[in-house]
N, C-alpha and C. Protein backbone atom coordinates (compact mmCIF):
# COMPACT_ATOMS: atom_id res chain seq x y z
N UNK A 1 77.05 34.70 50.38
CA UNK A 1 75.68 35.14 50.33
C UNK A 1 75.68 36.66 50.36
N UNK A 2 74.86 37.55 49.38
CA UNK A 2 74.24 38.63 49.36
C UNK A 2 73.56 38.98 50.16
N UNK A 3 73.86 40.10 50.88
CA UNK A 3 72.86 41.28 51.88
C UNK A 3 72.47 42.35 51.39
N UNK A 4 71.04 42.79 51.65
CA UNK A 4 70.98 43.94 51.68
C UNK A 4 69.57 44.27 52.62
N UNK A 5 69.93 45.56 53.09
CA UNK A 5 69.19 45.96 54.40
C UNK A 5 68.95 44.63 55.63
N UNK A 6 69.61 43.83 55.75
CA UNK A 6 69.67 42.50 56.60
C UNK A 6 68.83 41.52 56.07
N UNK A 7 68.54 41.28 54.31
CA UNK A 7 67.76 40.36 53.85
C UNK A 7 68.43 39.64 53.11
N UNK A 8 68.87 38.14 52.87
CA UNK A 8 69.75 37.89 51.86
C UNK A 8 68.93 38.28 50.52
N UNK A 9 69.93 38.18 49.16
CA UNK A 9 69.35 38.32 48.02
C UNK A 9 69.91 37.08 47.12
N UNK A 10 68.91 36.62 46.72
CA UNK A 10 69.47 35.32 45.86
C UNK A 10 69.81 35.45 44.46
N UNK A 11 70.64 34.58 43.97
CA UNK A 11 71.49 34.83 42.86
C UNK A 11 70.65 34.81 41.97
N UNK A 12 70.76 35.10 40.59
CA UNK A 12 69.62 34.81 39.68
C UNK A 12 68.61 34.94 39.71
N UNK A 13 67.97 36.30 40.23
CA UNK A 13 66.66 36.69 40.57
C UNK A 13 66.98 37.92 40.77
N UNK A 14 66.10 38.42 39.80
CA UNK A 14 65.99 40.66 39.77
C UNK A 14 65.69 40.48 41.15
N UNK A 15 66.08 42.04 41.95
CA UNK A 15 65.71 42.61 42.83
C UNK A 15 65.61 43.99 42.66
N UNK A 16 65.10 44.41 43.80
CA UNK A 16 65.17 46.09 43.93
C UNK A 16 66.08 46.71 45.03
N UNK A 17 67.29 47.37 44.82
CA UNK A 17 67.85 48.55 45.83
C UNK A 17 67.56 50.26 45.71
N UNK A 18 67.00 50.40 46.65
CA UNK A 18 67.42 52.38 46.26
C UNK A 18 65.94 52.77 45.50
N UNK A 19 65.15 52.32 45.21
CA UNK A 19 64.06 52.32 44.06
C UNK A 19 65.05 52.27 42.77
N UNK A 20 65.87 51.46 42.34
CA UNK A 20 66.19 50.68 41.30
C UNK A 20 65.89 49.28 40.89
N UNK A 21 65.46 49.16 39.89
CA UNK A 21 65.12 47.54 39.60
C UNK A 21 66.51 46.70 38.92
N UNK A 22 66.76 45.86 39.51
CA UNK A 22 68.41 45.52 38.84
C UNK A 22 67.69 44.09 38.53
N UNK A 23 68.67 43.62 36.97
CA UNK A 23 68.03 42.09 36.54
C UNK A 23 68.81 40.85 37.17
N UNK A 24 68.62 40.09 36.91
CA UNK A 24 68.97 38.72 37.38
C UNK A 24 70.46 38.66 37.71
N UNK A 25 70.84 38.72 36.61
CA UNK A 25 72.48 38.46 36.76
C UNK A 25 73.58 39.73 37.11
N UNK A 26 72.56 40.90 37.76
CA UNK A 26 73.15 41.95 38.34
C UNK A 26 74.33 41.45 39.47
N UNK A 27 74.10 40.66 40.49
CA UNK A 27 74.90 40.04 41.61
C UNK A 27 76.13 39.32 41.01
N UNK A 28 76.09 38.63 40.00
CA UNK A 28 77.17 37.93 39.41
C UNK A 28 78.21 38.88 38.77
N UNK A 29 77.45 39.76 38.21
CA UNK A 29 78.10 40.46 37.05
C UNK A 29 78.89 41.74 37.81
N UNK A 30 78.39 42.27 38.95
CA UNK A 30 78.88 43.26 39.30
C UNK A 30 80.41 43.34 40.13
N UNK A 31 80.74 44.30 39.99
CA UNK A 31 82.01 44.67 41.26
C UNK A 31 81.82 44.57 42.82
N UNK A 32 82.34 43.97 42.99
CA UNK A 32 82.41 44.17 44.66
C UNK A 32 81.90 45.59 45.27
N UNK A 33 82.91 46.73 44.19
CA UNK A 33 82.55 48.16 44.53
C UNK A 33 80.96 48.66 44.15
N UNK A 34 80.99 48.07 42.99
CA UNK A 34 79.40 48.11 42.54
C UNK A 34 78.22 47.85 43.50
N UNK A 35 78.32 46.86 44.01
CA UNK A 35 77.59 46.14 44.89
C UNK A 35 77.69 46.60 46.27
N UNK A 36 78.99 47.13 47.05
CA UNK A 36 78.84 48.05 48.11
C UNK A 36 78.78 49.76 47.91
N UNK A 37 78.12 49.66 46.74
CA UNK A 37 77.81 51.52 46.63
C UNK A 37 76.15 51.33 46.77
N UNK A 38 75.67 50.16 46.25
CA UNK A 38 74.48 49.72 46.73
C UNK A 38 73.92 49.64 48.09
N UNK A 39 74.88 49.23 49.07
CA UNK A 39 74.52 48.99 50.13
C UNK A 39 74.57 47.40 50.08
N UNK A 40 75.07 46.44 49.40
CA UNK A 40 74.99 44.96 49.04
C UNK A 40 75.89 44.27 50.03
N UNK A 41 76.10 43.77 51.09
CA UNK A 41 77.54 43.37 51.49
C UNK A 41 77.80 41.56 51.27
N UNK A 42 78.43 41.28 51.51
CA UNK A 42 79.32 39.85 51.11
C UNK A 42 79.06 39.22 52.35
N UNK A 43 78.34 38.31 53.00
CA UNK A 43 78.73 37.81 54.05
C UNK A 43 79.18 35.85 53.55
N UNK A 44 79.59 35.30 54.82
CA UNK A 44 79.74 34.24 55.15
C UNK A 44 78.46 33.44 54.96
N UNK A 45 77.94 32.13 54.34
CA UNK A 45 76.71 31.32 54.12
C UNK A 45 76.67 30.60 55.55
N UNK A 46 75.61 30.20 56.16
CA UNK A 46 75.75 29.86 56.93
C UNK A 46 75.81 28.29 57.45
N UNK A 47 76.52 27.94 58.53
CA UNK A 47 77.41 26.68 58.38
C UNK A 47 75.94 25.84 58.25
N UNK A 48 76.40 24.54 57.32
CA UNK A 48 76.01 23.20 56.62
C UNK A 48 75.22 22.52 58.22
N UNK A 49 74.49 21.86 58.15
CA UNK A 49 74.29 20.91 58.95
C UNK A 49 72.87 20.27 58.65
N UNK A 50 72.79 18.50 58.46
CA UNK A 50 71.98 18.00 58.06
C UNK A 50 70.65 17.76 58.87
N UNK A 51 69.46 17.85 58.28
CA UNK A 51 68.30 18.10 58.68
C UNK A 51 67.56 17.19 59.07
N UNK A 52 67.97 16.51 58.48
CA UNK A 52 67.66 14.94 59.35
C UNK A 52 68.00 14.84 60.57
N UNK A 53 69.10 15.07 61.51
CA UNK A 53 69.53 14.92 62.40
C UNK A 53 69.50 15.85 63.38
N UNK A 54 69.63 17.25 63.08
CA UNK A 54 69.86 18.32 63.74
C UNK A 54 68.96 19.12 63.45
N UNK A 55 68.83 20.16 64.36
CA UNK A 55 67.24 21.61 64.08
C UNK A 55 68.14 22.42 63.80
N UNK A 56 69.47 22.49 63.64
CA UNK A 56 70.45 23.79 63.58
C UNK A 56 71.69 24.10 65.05
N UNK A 57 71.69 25.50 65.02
CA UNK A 57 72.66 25.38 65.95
C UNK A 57 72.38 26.75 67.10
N UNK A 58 73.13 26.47 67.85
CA UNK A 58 72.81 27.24 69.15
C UNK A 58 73.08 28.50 68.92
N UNK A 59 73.12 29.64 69.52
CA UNK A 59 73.77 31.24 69.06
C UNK A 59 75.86 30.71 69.24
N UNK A 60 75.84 29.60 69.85
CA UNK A 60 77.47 29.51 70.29
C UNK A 60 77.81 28.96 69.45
N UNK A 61 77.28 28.17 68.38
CA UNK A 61 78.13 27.47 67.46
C UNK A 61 77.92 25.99 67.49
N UNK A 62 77.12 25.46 68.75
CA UNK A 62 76.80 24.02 68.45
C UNK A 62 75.45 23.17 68.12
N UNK A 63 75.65 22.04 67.42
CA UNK A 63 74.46 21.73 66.89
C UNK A 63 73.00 21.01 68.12
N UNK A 64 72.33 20.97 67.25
CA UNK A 64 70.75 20.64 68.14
C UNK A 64 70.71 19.91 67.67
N UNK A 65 70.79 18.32 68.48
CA UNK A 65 70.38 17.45 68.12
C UNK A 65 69.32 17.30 68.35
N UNK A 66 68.30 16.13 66.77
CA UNK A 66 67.11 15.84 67.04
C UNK A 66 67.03 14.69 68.22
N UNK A 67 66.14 14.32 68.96
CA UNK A 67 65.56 13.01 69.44
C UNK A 67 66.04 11.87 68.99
N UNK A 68 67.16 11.65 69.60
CA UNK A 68 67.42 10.23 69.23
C UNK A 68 66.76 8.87 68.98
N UNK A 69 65.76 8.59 70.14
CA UNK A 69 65.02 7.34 69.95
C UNK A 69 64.14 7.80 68.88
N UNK A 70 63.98 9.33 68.97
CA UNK A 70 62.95 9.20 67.41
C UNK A 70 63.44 8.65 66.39
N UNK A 71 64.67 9.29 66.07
CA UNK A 71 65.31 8.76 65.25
C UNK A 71 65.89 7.70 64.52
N UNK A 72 66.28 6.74 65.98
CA UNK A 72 66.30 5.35 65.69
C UNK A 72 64.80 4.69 65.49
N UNK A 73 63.95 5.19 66.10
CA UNK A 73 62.94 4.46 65.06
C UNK A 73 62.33 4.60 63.73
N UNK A 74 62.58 5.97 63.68
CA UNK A 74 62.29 6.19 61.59
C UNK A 74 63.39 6.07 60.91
N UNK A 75 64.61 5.51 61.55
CA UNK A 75 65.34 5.00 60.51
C UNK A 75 65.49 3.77 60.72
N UNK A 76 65.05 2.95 61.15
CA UNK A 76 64.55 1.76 61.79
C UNK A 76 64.15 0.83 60.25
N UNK A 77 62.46 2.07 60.59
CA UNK A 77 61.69 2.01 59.70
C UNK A 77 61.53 2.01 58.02
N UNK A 78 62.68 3.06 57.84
CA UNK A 78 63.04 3.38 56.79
C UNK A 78 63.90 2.23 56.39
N UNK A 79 64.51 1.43 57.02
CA UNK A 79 65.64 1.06 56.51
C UNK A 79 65.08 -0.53 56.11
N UNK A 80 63.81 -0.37 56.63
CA UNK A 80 63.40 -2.06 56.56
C UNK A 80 62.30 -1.90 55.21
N UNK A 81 62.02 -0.54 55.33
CA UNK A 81 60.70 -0.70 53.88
C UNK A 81 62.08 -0.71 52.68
N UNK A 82 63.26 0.01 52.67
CA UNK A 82 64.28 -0.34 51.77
C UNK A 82 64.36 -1.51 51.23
N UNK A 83 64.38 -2.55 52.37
CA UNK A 83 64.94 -3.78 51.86
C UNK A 83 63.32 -4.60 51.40
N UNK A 84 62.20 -3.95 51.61
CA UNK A 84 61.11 -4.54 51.16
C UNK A 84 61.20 -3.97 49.67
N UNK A 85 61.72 -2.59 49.48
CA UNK A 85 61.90 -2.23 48.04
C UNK A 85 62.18 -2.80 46.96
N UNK A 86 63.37 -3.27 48.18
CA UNK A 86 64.46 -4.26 47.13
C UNK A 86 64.22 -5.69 46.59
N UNK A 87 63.27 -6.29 47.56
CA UNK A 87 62.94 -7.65 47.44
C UNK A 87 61.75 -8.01 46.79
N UNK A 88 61.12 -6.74 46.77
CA UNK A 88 59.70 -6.83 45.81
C UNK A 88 60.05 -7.14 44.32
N UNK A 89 61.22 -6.69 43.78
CA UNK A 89 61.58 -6.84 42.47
C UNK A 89 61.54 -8.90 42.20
N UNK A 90 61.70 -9.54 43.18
CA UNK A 90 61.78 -11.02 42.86
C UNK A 90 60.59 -11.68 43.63
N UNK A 91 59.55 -10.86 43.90
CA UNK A 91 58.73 -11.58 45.10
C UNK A 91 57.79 -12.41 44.16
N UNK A 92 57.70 -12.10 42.72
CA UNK A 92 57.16 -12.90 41.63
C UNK A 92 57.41 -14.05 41.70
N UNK A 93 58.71 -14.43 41.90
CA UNK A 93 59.32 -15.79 41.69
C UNK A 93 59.02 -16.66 43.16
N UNK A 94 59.13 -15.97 44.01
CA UNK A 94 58.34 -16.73 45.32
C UNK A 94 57.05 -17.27 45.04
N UNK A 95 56.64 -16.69 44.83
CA UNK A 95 55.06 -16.95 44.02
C UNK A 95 54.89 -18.18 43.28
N UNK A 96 55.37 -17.71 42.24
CA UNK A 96 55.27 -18.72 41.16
C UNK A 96 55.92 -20.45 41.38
N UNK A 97 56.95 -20.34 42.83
CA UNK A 97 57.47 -21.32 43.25
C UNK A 97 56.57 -21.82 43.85
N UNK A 98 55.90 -21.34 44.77
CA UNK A 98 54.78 -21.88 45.35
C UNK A 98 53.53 -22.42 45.24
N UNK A 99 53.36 -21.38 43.94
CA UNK A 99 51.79 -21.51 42.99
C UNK A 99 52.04 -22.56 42.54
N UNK A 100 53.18 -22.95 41.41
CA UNK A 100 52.93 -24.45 40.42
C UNK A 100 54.55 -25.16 40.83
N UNK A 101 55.19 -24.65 41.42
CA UNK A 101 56.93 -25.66 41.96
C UNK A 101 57.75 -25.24 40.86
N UNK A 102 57.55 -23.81 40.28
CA UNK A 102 59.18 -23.67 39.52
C UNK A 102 60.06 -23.44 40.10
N UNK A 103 61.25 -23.80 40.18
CA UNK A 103 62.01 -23.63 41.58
C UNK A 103 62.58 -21.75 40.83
N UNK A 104 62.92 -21.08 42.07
CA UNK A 104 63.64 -20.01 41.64
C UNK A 104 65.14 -20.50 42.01
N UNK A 105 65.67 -19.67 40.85
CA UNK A 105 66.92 -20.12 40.93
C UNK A 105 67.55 -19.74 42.48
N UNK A 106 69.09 -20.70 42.74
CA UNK A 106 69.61 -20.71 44.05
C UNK A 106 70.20 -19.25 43.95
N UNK A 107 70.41 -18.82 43.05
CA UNK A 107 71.14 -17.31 43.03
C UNK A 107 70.42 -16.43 43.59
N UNK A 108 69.22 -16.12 42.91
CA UNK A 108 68.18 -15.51 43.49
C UNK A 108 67.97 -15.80 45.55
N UNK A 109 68.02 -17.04 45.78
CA UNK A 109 67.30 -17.40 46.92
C UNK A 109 68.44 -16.75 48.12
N UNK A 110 69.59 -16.84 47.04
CA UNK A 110 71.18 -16.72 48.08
C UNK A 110 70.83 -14.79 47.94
N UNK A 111 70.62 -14.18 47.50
CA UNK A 111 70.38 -12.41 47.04
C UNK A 111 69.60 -12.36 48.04
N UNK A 112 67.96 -12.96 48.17
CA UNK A 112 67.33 -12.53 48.75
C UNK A 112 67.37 -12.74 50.09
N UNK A 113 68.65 -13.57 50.93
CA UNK A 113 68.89 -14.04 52.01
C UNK A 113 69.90 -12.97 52.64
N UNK A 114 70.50 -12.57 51.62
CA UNK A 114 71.55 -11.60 51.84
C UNK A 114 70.79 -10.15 51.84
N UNK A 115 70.45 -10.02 51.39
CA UNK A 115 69.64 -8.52 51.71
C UNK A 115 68.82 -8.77 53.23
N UNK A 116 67.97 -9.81 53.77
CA UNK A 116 67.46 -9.80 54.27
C UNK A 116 68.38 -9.57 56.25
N UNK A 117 69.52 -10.36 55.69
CA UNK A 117 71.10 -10.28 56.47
C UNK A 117 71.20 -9.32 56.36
N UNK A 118 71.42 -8.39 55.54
CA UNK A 118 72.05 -6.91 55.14
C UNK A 118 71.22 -5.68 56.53
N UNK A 119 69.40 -6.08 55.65
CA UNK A 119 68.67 -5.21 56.44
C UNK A 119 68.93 -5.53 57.99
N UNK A 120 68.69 -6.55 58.43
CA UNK A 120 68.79 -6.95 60.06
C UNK A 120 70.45 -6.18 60.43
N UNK A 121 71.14 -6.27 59.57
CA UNK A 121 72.54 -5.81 60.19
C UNK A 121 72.81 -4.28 60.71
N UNK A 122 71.86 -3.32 59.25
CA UNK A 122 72.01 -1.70 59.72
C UNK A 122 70.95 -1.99 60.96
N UNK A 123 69.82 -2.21 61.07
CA UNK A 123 69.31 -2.18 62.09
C UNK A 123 69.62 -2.23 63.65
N UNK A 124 70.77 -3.43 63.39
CA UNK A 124 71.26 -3.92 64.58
C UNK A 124 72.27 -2.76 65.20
N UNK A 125 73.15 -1.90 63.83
CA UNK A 125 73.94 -1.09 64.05
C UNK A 125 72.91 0.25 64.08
N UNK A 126 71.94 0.71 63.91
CA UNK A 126 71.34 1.61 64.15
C UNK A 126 70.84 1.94 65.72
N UNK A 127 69.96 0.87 66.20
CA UNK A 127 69.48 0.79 67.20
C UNK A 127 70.99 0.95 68.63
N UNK A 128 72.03 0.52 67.65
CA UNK A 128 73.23 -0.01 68.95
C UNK A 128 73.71 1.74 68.97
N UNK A 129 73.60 3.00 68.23
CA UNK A 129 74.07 3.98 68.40
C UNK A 129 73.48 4.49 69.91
N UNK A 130 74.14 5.00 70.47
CA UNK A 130 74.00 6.04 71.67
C UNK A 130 73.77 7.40 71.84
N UNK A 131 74.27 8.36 70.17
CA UNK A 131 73.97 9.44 70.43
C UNK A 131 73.27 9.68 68.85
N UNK A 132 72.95 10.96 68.26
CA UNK A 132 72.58 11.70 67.10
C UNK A 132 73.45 11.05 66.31
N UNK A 133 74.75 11.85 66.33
CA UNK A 133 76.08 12.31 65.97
C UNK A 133 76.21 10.70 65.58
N UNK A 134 76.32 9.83 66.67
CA UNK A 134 76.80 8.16 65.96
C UNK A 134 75.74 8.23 65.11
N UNK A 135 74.48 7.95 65.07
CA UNK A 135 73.60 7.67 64.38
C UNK A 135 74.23 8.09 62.66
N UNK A 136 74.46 9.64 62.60
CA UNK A 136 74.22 10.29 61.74
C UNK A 136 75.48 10.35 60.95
N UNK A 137 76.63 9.50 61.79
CA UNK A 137 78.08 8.93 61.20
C UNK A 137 77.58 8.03 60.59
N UNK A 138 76.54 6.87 60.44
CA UNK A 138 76.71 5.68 59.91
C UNK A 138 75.66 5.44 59.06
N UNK A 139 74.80 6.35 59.27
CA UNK A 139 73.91 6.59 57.93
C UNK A 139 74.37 7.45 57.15
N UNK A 140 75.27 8.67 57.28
CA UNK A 140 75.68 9.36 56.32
C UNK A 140 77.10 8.42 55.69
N UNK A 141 77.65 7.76 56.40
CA UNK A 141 79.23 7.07 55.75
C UNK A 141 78.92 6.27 54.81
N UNK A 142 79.98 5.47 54.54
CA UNK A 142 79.91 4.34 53.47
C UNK A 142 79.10 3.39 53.09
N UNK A 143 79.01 3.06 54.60
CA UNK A 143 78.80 1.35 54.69
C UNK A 143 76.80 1.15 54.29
N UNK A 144 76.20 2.26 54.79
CA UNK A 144 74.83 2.09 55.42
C UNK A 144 74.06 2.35 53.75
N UNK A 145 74.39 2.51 52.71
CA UNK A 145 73.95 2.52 51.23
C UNK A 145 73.88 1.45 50.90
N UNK A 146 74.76 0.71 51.02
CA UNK A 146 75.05 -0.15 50.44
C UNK A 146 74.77 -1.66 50.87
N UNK A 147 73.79 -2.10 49.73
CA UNK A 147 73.24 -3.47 49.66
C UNK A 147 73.82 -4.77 48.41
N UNK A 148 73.21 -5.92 49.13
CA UNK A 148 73.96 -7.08 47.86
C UNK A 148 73.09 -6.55 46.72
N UNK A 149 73.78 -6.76 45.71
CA UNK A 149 73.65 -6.53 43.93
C UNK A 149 73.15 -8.26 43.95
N UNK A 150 72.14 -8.34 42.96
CA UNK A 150 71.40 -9.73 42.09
C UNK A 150 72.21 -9.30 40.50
N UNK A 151 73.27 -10.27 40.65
CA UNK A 151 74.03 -10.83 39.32
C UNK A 151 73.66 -11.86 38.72
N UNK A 152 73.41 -12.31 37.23
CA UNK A 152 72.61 -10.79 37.17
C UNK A 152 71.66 -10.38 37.23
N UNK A 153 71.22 -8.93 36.70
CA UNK A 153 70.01 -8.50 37.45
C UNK A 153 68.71 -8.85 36.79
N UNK A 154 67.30 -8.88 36.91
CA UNK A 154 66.17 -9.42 36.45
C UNK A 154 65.77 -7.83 35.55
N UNK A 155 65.91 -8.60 34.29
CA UNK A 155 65.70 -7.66 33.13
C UNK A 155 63.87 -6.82 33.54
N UNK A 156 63.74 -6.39 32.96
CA UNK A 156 62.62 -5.51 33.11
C UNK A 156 61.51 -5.94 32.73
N UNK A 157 61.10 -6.93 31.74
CA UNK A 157 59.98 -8.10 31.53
C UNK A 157 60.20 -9.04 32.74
N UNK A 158 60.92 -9.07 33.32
CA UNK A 158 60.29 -9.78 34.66
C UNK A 158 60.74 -11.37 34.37
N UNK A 159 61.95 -11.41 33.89
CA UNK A 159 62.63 -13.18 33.30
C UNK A 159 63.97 -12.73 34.05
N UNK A 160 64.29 -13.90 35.00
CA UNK A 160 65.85 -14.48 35.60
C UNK A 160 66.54 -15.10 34.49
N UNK A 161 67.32 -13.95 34.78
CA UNK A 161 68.25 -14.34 33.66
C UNK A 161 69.32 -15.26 33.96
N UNK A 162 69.10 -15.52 35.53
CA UNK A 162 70.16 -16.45 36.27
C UNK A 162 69.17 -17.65 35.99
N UNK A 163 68.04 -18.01 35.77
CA UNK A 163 67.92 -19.18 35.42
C UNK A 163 68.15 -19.80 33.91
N UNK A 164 67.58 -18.98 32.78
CA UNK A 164 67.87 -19.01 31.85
C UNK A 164 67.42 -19.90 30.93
N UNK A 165 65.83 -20.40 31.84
CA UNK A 165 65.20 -21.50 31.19
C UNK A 165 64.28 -21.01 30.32
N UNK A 166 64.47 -20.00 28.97
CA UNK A 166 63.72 -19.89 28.02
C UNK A 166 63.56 -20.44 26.70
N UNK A 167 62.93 -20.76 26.50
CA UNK A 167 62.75 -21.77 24.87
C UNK A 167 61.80 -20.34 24.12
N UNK A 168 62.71 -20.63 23.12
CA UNK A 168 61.97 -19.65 21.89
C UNK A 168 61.78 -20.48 20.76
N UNK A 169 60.44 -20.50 20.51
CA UNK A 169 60.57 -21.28 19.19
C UNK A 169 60.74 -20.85 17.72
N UNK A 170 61.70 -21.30 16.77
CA UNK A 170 62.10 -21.00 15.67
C UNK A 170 61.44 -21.91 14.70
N UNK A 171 61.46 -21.23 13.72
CA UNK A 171 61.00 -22.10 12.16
C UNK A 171 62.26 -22.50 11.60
N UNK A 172 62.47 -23.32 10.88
CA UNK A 172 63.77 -23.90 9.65
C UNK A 172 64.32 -22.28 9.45
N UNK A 173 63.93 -21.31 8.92
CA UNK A 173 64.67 -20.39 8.38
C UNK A 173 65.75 -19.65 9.61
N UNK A 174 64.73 -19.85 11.19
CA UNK A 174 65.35 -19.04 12.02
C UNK A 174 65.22 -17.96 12.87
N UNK A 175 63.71 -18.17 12.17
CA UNK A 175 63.02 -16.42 12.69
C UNK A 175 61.61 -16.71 13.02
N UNK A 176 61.32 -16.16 13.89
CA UNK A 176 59.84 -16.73 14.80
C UNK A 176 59.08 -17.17 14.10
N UNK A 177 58.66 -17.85 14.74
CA UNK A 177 57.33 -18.49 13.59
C UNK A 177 56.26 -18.13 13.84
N UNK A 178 55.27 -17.62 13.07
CA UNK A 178 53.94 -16.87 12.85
C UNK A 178 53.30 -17.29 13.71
N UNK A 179 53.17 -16.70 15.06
CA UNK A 179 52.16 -16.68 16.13
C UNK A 179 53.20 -17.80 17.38
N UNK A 180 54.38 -17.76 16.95
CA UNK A 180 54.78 -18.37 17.63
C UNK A 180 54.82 -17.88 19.47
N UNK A 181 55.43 -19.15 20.02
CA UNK A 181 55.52 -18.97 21.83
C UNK A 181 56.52 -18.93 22.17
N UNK A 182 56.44 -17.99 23.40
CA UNK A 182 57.61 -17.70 24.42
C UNK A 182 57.35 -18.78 25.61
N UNK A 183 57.77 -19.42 26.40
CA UNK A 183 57.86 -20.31 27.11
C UNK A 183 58.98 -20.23 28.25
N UNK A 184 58.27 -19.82 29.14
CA UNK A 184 59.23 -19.58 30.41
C UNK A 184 58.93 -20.92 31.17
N UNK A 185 59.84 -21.41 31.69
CA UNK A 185 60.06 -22.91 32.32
C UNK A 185 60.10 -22.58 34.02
């Protein structure tokens, strides 16, 4: 990061030193020497730490953790409207099972059982953390992204392709027939 007079200066953006107007790509382009005849100096960026979890850090070097129970409850929260995200994509087919008895397929029913397993599980591991820091290990790691996949997935007209009960009707030649029907089963 760029200094000057104790203000950073950001890359790619004219500034002014000295009553000089310098353009955008002055900071990139220049010499080190260039830039400290300015008065410009080079410092260190300052250390990373995620905002979700932490307000920053002390003058000594360590982090501020946010409120834990806050925390476990908006990610609580968060983590359960996720899996409502996820399940809204098939909540059609609940419906329609109920409205007239098409069954949805068992694939589907086994997806939406497993997500529902999935969500109760980060939860269970959310709530079980003790500090920030755990919290903010297991939502930032591997495991806490990642949900069951619907193989395969429900095309974008809104047809299971895991059931696969579509009738299209054809004429002798092969090719739709004039005003013909789509027929989802």
């Amino acid at each position: 990061m760029f200094v000057l007079d104790g203000k950073p200066l950001a890359l790619d953006t004219p500034f002014e030193a000295n009553g000089t107007l310098f353009p955008a790509n002055w900071l990139r382009l220049a010499s080190p020497e260039e830039r400290e005849a300015q008065g410009i100096t080079e410092v260190a960026d300052p250390p990373y730490y995620d905002q979700r979890f932490y307000w920053g850090y002390t003058t000594s070097g360590t982090l501020i953790p946010k409120d834990h129970g806050q925390l476990v409850s908006g990610w609580v929260d968060t983590t359960r409207q996720t899996a409502n995200s996820i399940l809204i994509t098939t909540d059609w087919m609940v419906v329609r099972e109920s409205d007239n008895g098409t069954p949805m397929s068992s694939g589907v029913k086994t997806w939406r059982q497993e997500t529902r397993e999935a969500c109760e599980t980060k939860v269970y591991i959310i709530r079980d953390t003790d500090t920030t820091d755990e919290l903010a290990s297991y939502i930032t790691g591997p495991l806490y992204p990642v949900w069951p996949q619907l193989n395969p997935p429900i095309v974008s007209s809104g047809v299971d392709l895991e059931a696969s009960d579509i009738i299209i009707n054809f004429g002798l030649t092969g090719e739709p027939v004039s005003g013909g029907t789509v027929d989802i089963i």
